[in-house]
Protein backbone atom coordinates (compact mmCIF):
# COMPACT_ATOMS: atom_id res chain seq x y z
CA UNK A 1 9.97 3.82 -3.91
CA UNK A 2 6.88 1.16 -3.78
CA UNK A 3 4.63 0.63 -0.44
CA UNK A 4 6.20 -2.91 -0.46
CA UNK A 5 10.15 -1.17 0.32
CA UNK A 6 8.96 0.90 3.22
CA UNK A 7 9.38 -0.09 6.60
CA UNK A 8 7.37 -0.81 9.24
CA UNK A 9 6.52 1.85 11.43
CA UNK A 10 6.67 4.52 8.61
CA UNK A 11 4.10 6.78 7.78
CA UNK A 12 4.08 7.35 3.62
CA UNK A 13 2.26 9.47 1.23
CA UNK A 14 0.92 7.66 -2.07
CA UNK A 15 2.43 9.53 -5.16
CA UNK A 16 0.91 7.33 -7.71
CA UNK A 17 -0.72 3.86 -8.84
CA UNK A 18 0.51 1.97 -11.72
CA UNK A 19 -0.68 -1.07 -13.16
CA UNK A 20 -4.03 -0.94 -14.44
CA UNK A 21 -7.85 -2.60 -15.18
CA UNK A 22 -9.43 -4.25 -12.42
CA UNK A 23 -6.32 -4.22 -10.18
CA UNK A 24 -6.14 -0.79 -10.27
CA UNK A 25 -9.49 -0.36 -9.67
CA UNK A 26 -9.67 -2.74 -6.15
CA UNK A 27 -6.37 -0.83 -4.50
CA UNK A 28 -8.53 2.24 -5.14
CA UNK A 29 -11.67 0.65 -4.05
CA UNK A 30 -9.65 -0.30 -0.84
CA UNK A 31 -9.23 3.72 0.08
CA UNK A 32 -5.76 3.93 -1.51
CA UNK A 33 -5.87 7.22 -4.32
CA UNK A 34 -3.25 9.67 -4.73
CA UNK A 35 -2.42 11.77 -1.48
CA UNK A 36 -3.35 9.19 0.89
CA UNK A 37 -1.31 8.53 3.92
CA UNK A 38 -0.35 5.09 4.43
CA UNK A 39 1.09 3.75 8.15
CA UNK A 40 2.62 0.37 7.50
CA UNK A 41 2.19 -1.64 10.11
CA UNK A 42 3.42 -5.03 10.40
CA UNK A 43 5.34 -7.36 7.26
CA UNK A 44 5.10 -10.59 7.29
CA UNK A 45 8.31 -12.58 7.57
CA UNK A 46 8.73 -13.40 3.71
CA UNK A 47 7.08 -10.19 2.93
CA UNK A 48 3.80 -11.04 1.88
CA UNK A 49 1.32 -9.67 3.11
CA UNK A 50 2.01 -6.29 4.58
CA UNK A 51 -0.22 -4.82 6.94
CA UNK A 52 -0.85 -1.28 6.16
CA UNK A 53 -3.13 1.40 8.19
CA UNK A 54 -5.87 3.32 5.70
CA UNK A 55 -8.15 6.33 6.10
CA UNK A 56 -8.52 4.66 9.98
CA UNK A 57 -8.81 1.14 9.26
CA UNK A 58 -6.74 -2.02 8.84
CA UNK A 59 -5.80 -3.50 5.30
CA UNK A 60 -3.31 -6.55 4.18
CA UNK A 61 -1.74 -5.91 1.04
CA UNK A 62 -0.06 -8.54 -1.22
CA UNK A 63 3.18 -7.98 -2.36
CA UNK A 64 2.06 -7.73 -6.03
CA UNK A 65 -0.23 -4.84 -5.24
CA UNK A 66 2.12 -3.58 -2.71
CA UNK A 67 4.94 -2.85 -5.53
CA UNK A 68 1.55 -0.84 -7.69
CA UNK A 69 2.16 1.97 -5.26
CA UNK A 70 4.18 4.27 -6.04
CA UNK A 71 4.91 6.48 -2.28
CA UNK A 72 7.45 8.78 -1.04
């Protein structure tokens, strides 16, 4: 399952990132690595962007990156 499939109000663990180069590199600048816990907060109503909670902060996600995250 990808970040951008969960729900809001769930509470995931990141499994893995895919994709790769400089994209790759800014969702892991942004806090998210492997074993992370991600809270998603609020989706937008065409999905994009989704509102995620972070290592205690507040991050909006696109739905291309969104679908890089690999979570269960």
């Amino acid at each position: 399952m990808t970040l951008r499939e969960v729900p809001c109000g769930k509470t995931v663990k990141v499994m893995k990132l895919t994709g790769g180069g400089p994209v790759k590199r800014r969702i892991m600048d942004m806090g998210i690595t492997k074993g992370v816990e991600i809270f998603v907060r609020k989706v937008a109503p065409l999905g994009d962007p989704v509102e995620v909670t972070v290592r205690g902060y507040e991050l909006s996600l696109r739905k291309a990156d969104a679908d890089m995250i690999q979570v269960e």
